[in-house]
Structure formats: structure tokens, C-alpha cells
PDB file of N, CA and C in Angstrom:
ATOM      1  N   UNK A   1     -71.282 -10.438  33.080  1.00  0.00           N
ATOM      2  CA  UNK A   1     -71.850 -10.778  34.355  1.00  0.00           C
ATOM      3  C   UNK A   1     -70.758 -10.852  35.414  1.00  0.00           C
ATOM      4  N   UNK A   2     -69.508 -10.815  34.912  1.00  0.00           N
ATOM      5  CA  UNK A   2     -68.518 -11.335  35.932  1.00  0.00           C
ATOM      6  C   UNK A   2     -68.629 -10.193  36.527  1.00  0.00           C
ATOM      7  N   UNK A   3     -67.879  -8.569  35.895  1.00  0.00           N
ATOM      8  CA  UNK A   3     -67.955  -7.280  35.999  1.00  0.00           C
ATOM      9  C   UNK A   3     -69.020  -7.017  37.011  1.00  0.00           C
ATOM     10  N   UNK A   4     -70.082  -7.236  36.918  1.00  0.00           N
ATOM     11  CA  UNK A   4     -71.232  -6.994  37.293  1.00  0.00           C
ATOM     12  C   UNK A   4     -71.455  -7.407  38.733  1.00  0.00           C
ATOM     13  N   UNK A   5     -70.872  -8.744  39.031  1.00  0.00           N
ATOM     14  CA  UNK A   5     -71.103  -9.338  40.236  1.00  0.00           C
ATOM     15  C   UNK A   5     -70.274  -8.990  41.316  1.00  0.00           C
ATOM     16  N   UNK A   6     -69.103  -8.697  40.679  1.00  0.00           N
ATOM     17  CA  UNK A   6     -67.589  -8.441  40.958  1.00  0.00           C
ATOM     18  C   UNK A   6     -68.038  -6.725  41.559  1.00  0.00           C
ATOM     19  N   UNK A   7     -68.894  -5.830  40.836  1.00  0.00           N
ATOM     20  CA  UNK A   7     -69.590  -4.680  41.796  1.00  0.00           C
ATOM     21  C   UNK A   7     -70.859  -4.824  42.823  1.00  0.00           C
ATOM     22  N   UNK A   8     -71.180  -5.974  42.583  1.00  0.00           N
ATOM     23  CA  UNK A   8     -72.399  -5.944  43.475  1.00  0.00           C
ATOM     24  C   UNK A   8     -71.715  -6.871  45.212  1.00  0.00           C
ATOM     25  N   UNK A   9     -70.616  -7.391  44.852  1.00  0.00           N
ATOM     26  CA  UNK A   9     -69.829  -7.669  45.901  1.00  0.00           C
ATOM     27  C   UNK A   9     -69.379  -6.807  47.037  1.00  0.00           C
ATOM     28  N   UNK A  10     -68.984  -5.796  45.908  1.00  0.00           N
ATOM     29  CA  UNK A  10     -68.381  -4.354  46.594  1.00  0.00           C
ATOM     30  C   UNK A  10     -69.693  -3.781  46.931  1.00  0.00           C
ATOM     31  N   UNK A  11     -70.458  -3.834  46.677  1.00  0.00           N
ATOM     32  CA  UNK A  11     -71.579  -3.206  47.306  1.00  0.00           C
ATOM     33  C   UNK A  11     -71.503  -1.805  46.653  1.00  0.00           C
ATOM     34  N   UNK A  12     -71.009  -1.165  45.260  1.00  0.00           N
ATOM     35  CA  UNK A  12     -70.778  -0.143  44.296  1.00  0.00           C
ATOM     36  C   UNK A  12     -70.823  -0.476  42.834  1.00  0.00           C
ATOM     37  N   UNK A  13     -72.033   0.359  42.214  1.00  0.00           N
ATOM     38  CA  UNK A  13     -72.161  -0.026  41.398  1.00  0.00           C
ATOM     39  C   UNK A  13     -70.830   1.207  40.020  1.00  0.00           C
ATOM     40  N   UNK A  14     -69.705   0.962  40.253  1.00  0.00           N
ATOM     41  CA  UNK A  14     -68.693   1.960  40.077  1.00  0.00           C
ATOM     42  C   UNK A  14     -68.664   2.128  38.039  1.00  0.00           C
ATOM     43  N   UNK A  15     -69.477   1.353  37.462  1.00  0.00           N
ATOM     44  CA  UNK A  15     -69.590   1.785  35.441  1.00  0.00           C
ATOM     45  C   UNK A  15     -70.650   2.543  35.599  1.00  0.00           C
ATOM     46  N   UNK A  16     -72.109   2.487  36.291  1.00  0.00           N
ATOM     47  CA  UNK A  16     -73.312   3.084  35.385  1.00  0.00           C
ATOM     48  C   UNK A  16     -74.246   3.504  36.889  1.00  0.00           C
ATOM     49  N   UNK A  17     -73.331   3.458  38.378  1.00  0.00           N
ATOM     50  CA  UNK A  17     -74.136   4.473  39.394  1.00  0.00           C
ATOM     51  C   UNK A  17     -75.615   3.811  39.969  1.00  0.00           C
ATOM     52  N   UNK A  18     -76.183   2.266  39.853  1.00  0.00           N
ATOM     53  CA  UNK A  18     -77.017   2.170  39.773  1.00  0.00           C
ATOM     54  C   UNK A  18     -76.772   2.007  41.775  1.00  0.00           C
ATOM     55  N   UNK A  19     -77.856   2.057  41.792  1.00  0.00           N
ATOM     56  CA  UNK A  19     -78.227   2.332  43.464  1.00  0.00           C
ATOM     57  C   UNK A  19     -77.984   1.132  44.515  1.00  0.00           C
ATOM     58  N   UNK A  20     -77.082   1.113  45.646  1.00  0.00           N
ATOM     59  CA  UNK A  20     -76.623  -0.242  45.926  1.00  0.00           C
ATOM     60  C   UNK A  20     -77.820  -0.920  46.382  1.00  0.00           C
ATOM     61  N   UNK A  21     -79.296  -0.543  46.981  1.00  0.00           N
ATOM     62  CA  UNK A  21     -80.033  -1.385  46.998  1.00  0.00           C
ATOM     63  C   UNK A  21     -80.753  -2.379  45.758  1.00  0.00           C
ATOM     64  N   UNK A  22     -80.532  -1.933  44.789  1.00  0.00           N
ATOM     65  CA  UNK A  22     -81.176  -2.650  43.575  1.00  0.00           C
ATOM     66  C   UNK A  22     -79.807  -3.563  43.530  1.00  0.00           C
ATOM     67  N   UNK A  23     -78.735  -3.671  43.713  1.00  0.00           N
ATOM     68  CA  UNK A  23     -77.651  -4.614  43.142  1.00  0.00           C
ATOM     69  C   UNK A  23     -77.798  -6.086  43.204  1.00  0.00           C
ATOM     70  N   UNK A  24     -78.250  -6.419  42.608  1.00  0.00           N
ATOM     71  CA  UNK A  24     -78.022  -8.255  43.333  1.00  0.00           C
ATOM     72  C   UNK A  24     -77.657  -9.023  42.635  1.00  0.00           C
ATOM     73  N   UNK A  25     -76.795 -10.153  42.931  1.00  0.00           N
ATOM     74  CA  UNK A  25     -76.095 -11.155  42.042  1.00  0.00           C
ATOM     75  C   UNK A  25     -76.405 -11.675  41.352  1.00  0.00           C
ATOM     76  N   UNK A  26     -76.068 -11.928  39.460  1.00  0.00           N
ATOM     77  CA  UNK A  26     -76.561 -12.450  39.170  1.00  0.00           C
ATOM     78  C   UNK A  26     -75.768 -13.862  38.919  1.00  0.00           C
ATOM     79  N   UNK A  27     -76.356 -15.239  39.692  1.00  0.00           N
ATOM     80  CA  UNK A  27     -76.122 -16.457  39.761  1.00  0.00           C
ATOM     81  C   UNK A  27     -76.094 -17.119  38.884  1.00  0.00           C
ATOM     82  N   UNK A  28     -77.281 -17.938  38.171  1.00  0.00           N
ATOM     83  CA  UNK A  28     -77.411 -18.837  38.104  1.00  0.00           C
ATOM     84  C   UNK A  28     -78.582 -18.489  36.614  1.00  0.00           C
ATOM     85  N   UNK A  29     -78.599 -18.922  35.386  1.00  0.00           N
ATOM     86  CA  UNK A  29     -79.018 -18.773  34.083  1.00  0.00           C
ATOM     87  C   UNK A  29     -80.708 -19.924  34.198  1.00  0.00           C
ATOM     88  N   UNK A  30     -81.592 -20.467  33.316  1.00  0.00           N
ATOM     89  CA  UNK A  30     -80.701 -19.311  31.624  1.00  0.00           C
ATOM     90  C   UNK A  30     -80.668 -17.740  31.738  1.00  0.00           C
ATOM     91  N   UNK A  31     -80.317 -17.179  30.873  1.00  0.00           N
ATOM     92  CA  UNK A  31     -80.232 -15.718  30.770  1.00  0.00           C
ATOM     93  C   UNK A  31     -80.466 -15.263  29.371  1.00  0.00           C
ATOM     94  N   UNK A  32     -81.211 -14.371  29.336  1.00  0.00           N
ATOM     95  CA  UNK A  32     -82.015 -13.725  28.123  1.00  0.00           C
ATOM     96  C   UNK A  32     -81.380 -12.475  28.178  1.00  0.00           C
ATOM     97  N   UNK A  33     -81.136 -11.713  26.833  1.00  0.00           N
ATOM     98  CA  UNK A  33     -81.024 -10.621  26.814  1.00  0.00           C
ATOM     99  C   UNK A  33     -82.499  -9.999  25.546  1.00  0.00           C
ATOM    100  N   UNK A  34     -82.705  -8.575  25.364  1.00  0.00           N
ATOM    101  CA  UNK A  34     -83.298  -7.996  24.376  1.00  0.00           C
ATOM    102  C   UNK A  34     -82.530  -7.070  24.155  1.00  0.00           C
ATOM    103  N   UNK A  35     -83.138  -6.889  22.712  1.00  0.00           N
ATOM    104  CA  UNK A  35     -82.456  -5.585  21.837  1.00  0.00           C
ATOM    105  C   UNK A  35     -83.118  -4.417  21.738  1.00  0.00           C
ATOM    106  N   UNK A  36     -83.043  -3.603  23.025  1.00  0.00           N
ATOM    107  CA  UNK A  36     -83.768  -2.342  22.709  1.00  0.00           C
ATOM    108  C   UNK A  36     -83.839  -1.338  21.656  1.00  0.00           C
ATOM    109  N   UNK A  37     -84.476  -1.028  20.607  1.00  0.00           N
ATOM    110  CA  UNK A  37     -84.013  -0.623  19.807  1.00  0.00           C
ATOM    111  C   UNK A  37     -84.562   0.977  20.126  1.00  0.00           C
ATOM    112  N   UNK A  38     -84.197   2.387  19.802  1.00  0.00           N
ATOM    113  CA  UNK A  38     -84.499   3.729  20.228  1.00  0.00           C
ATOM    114  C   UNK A  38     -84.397   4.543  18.568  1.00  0.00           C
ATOM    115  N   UNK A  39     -85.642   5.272  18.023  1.00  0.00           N
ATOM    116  CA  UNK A  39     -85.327   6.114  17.117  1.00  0.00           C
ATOM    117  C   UNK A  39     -85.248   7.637  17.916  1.00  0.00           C
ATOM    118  N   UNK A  40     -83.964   8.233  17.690  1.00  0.00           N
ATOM    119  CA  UNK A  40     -84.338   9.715  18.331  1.00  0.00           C
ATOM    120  C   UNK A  40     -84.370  10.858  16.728  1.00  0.00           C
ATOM    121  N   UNK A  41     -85.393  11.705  16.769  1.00  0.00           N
ATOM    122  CA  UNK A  41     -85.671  12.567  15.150  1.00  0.00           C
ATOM    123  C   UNK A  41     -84.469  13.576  16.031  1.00  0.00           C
ATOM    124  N   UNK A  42     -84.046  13.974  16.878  1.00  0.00           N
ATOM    125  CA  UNK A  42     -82.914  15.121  17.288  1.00  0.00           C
ATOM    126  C   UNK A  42     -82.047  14.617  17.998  1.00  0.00           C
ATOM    127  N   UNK A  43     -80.944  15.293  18.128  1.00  0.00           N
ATOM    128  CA  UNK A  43     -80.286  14.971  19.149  1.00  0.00           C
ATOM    129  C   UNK A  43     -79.690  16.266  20.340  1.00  0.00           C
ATOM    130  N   UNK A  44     -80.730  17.095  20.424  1.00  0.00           N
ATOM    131  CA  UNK A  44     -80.463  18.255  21.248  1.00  0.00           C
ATOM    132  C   UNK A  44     -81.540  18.231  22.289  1.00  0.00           C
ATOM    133  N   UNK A  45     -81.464  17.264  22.876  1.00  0.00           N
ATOM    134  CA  UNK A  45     -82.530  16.486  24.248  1.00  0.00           C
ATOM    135  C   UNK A  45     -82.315  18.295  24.777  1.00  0.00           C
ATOM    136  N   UNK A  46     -81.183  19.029  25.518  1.00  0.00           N
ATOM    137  CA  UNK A  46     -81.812  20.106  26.598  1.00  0.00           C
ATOM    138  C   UNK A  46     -82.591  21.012  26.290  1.00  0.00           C
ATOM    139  N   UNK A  47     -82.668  21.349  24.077  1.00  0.00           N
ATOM    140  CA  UNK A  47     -83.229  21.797  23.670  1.00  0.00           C
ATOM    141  C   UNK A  47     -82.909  23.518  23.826  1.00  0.00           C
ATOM    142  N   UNK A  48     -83.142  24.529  22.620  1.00  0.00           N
ATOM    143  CA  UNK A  48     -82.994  25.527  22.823  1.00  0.00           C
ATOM    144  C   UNK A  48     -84.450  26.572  23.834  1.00  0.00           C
ATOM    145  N   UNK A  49     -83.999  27.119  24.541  1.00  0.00           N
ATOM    146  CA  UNK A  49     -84.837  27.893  25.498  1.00  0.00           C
ATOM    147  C   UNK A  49     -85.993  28.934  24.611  1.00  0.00           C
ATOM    148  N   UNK A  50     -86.841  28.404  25.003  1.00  0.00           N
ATOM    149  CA  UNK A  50     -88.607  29.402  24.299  1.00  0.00           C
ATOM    150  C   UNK A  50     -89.581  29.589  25.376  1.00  0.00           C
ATOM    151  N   UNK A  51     -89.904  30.654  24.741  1.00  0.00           N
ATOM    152  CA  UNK A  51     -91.279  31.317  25.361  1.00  0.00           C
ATOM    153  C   UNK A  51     -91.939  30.516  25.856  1.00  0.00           C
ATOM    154  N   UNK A  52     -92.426  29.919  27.308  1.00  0.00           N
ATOM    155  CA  UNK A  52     -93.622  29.181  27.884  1.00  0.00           C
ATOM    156  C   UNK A  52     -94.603  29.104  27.405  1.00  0.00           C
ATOM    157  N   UNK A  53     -95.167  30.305  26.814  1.00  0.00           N
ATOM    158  CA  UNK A  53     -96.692  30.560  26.712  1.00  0.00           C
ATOM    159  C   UNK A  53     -96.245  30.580  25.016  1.00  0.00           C
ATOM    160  N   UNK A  54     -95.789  31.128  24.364  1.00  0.00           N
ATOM    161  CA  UNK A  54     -96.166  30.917  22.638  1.00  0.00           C
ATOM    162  C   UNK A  54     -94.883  29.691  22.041  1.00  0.00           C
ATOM    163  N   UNK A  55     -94.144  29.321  23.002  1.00  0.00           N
ATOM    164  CA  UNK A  55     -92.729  28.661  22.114  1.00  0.00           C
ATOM    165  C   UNK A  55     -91.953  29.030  21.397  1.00  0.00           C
ATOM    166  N   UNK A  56     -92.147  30.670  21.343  1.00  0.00           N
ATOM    167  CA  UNK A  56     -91.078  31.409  20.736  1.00  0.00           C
ATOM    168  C   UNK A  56     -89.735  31.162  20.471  1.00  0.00           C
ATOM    169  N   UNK A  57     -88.598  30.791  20.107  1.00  0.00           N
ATOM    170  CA  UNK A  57     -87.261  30.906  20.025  1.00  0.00           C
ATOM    171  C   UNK A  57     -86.546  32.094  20.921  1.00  0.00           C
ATOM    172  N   UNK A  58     -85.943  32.082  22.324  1.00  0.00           N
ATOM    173  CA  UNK A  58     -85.276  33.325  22.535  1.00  0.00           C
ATOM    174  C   UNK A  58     -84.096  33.131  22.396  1.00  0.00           C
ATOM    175  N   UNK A  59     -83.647  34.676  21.694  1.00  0.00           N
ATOM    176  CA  UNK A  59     -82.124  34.876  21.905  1.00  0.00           C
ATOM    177  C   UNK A  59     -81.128  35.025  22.791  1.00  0.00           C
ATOM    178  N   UNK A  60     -79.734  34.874  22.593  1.00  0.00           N
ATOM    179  CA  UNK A  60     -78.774  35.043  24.121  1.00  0.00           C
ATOM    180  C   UNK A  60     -79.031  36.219  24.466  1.00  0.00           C
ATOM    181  N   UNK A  61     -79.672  36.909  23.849  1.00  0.00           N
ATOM    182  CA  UNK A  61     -80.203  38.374  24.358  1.00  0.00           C
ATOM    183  C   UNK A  61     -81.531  38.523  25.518  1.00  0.00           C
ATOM    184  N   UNK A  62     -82.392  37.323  25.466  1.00  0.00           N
ATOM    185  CA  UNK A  62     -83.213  37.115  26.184  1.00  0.00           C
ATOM    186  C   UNK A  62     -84.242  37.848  25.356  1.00  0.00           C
ATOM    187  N   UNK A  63     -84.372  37.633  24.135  1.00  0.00           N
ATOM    188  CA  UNK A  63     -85.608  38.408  23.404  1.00  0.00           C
ATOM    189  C   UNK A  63     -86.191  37.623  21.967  1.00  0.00           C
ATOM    190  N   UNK A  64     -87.321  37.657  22.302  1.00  0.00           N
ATOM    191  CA  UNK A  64     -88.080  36.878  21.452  1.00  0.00           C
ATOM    192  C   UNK A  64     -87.401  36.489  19.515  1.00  0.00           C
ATOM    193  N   UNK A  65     -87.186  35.566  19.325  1.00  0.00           N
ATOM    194  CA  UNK A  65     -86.572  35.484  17.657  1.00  0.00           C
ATOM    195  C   UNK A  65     -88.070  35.395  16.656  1.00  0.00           C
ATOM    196  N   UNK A  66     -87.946  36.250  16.150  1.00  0.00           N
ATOM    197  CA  UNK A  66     -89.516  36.363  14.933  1.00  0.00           C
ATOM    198  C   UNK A  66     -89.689  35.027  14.042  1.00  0.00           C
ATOM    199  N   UNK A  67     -90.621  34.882  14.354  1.00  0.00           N
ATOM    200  CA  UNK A  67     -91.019  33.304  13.350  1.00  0.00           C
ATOM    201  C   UNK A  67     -89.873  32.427  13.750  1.00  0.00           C
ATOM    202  N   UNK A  68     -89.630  31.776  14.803  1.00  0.00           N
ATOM    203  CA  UNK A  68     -88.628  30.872  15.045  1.00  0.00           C
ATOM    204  C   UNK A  68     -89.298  30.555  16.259  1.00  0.00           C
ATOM    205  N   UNK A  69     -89.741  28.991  16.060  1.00  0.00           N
ATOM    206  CA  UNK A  69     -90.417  28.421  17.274  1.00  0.00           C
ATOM    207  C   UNK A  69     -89.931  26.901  17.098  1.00  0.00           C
ATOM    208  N   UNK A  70     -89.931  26.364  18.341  1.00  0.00           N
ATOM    209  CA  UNK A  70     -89.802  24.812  18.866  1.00  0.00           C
ATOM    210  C   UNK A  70     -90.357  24.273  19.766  1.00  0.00           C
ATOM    211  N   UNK A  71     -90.626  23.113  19.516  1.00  0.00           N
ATOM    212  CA  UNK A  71     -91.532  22.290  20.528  1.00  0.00           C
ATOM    213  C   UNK A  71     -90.743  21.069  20.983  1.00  0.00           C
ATOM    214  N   UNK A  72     -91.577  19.813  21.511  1.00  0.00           N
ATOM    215  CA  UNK A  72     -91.213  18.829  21.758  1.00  0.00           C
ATOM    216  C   UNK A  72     -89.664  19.204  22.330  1.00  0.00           C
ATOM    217  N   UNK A  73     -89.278  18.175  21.984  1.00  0.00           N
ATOM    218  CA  UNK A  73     -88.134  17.253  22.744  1.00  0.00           C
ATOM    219  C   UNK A  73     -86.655  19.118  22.685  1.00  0.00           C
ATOM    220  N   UNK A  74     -86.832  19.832  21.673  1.00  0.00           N
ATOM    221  CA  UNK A  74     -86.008  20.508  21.100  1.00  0.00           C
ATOM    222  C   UNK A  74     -86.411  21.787  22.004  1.00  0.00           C
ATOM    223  N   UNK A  75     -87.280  22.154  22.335  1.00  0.00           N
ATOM    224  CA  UNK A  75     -87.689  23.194  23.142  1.00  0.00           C
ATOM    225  C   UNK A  75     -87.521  23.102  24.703  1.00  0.00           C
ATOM    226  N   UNK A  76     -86.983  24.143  25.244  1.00  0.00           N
ATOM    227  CA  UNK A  76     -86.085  23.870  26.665  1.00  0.00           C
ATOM    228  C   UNK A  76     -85.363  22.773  26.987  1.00  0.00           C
ATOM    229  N   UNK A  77     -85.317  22.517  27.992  1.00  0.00           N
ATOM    230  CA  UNK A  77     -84.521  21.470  28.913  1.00  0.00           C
ATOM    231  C   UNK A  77     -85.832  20.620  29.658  1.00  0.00           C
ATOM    232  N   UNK A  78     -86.721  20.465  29.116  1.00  0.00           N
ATOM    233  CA  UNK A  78     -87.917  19.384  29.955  1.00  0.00           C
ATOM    234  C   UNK A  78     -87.606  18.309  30.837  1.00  0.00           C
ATOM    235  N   UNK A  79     -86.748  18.234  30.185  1.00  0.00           N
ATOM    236  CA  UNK A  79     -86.161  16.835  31.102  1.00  0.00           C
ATOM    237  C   UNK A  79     -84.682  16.678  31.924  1.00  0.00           C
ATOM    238  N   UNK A  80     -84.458  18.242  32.111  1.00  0.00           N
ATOM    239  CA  UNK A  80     -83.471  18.434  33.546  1.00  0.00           C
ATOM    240  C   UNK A  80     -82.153  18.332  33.179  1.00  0.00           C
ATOM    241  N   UNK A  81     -81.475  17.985  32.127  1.00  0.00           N
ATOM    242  CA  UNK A  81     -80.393  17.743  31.426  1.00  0.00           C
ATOM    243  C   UNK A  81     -80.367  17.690  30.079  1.00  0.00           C
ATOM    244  N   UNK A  82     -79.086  17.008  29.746  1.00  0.00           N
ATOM    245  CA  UNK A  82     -79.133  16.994  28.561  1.00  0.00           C
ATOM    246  C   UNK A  82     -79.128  15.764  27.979  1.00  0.00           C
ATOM    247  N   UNK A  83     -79.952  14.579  28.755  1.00  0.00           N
ATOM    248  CA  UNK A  83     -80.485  13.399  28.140  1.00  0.00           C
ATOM    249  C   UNK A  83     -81.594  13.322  28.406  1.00  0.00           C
ATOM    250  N   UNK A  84     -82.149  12.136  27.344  1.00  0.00           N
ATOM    251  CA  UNK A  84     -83.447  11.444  27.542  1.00  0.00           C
ATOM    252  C   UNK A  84     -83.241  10.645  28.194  1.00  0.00           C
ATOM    253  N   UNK A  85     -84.585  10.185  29.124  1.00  0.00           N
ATOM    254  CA  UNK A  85     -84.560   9.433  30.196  1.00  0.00           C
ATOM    255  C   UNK A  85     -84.953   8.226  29.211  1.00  0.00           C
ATOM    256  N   UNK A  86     -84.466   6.626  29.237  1.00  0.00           N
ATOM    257  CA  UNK A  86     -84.550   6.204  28.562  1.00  0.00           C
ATOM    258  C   UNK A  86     -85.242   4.616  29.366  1.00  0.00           C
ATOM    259  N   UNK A  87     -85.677   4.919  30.730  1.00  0.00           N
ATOM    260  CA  UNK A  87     -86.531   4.211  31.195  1.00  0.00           C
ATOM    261  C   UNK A  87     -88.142   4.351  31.221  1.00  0.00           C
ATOM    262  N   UNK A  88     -88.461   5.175  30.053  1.00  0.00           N
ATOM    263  CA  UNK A  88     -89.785   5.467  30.421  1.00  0.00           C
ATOM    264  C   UNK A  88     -89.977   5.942  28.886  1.00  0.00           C
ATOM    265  N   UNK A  89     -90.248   4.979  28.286  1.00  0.00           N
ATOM    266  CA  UNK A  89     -90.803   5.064  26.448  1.00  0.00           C
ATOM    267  C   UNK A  89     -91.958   5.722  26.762  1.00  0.00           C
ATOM    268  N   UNK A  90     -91.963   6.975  25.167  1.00  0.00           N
ATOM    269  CA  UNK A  90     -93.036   7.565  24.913  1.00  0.00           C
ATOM    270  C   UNK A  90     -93.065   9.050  25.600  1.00  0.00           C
ATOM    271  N   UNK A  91     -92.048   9.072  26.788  1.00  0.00           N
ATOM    272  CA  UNK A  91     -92.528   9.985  27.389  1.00  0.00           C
ATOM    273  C   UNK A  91     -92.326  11.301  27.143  1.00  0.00           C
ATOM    274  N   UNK A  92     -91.768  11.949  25.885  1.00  0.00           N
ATOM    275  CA  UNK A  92     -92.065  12.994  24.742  1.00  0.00           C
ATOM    276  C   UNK A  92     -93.565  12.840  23.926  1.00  0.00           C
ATOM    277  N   UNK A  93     -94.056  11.886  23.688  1.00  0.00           N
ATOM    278  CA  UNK A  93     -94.983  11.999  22.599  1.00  0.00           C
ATOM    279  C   UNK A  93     -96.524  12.953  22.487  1.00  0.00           C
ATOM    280  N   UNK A  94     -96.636  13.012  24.228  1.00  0.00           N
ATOM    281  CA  UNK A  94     -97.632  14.199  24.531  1.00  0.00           C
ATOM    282  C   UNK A  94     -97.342  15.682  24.251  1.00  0.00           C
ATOM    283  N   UNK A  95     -96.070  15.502  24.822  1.00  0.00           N
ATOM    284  CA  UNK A  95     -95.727  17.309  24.637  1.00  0.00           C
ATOM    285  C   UNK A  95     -95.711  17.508  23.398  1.00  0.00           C
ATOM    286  N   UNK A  96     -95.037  16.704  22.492  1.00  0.00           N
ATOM    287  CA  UNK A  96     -94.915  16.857  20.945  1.00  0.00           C
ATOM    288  C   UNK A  96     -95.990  16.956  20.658  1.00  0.00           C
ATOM    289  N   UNK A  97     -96.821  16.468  20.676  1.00  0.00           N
ATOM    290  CA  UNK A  97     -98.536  16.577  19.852  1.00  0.00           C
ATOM    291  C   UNK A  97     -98.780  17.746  20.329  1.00  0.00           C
ATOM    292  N   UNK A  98     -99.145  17.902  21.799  1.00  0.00           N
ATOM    293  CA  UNK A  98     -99.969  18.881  22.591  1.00  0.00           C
ATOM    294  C   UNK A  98     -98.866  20.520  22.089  1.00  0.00           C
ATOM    295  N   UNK A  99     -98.038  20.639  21.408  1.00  0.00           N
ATOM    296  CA  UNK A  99     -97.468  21.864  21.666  1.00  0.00           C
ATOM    297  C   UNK A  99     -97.315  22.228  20.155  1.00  0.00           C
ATOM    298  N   UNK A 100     -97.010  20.774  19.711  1.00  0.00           N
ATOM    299  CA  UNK A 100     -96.893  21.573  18.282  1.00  0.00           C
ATOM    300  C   UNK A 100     -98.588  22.034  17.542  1.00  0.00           C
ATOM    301  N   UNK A 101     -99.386  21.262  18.046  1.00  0.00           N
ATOM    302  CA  UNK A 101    -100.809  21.668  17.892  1.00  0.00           C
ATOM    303  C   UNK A 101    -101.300  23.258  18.949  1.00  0.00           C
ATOM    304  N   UNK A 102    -100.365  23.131  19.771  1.00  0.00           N
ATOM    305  CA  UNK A 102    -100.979  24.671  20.062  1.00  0.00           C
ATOM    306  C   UNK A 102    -100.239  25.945  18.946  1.00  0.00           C
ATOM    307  N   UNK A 103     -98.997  25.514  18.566  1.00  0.00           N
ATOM    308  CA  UNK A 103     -98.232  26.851  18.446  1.00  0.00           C
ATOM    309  C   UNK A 103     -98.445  27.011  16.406  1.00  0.00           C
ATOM    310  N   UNK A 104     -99.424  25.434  16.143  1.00  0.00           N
ATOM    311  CA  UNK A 104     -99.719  25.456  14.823  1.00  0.00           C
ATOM    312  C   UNK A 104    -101.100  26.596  14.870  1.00  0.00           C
ATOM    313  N   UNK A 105    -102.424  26.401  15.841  1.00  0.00           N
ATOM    314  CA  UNK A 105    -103.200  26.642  16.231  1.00  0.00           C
ATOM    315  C   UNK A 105    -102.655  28.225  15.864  1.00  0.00           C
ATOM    316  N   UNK A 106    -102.503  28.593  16.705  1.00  0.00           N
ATOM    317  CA  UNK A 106    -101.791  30.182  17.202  1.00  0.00           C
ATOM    318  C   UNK A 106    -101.276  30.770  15.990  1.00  0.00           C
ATOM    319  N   UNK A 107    -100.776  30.254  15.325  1.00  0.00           N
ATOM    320  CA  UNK A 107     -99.655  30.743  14.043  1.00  0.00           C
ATOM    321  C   UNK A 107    -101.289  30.871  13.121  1.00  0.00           C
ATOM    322  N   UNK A 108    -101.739  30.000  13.148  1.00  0.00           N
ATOM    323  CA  UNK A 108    -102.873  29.952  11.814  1.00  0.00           C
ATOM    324  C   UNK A 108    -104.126  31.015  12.480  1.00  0.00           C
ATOM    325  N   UNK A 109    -104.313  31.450  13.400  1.00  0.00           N
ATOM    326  CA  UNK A 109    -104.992  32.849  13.537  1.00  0.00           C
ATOM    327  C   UNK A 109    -104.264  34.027  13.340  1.00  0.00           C
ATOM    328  N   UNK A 110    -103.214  34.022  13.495  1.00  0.00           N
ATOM    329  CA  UNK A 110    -102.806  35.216  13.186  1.00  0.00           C
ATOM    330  C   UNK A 110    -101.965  35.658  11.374  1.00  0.00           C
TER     331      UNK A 110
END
């Protein structure tokens, strides 16, 4: 907290960038912390680049890889970088359902 106050003085939040209007001192306790706890199944958040429409796998060639598909969290860059945003739980769990059920869908007609 010292660290902490000691940037919100400066009016810069100069370890973790947080925005100088949110900064404000923290005074006066008690004080609670929690233990966020995070399971990630990958760790390639920007994900390799696929087909929009089937989720194909493409190569550095820019051409479709045969039977090589990804979804969820592992497929493109969804989320603009190469982290998970980690203020907003859950917010993979649609695409994961919704994509791996289309590209299961798709695979099992043909």
C-alpha cells in the first residue's frame, strides 16, 4: 500500500498503467484481500490464425492445413493481443461452445 499511495501522489500509476482517474489513496483499513484463482487449458491466448467461416488451420503460406482446425481461446487473436483479459471471467466460454459445436457439426456431415 505504501508503493501504491506513493503513485497515486504522483498522480502515475508507473508498475501496472492503471488510469490516473481511478487512482485514489488508500488510507485507512480494515483491508481485505482475495485469492483469485484462474485455470487457463492453453497458453497461446493470440492463438494460431483460421479460416472465419470453417476454422481451418492456415499456413505461413496463407493456405488452408487439411484436417487441422481450432477454436476457442487458440484460434486467432480474439482478443487483440496476446493476453487474456482477466477482468471479465468467462468471457471465452461462448466462443468455445459455439465454435467447437459448429466445426464438430460440419466435420460430421462431411
Amino acid at each position: 500500500m505504501k508503493r501504491y499511495n506513493e503513485l497515486v501522489a504522483k498522480g502515475v500509476d508507473e508498475d501496472f498503467g492503471k488510469d490516473a482517474k481511478w487512482l485514489t489513496p488508500i488510507e485507512s483499513g480494515p483491508f481485505y484481500g482475495i485469492y483469485r484463482h484462474l485455470r487457463l487449458s492453453c497458453g497461446a491466448m493470440s492463438g494460431v490464425v483460421v479460416d472465419g467461416k470453417t476454422h481451418q488451420c492456415i499456413s505461413v503460406d496463407n493456405q488452408p492445413i487439411p484436417g487441422l482446425y481450432a477454436v476457442g481461446n487458440i484460434a486467432s487473436g480474439f482478443y487483440g493481443g496476446v493476453d487474456y483479459p482477466l477482468d471479465v471471467f468467462g468471457m471465452s466460454l461462448g466462443r468455445c461452445y459455439t465454435e467447437g459445436y459448429v466445426v464438430g457439426r460440419d466435420l460430421a456431415k462431411s
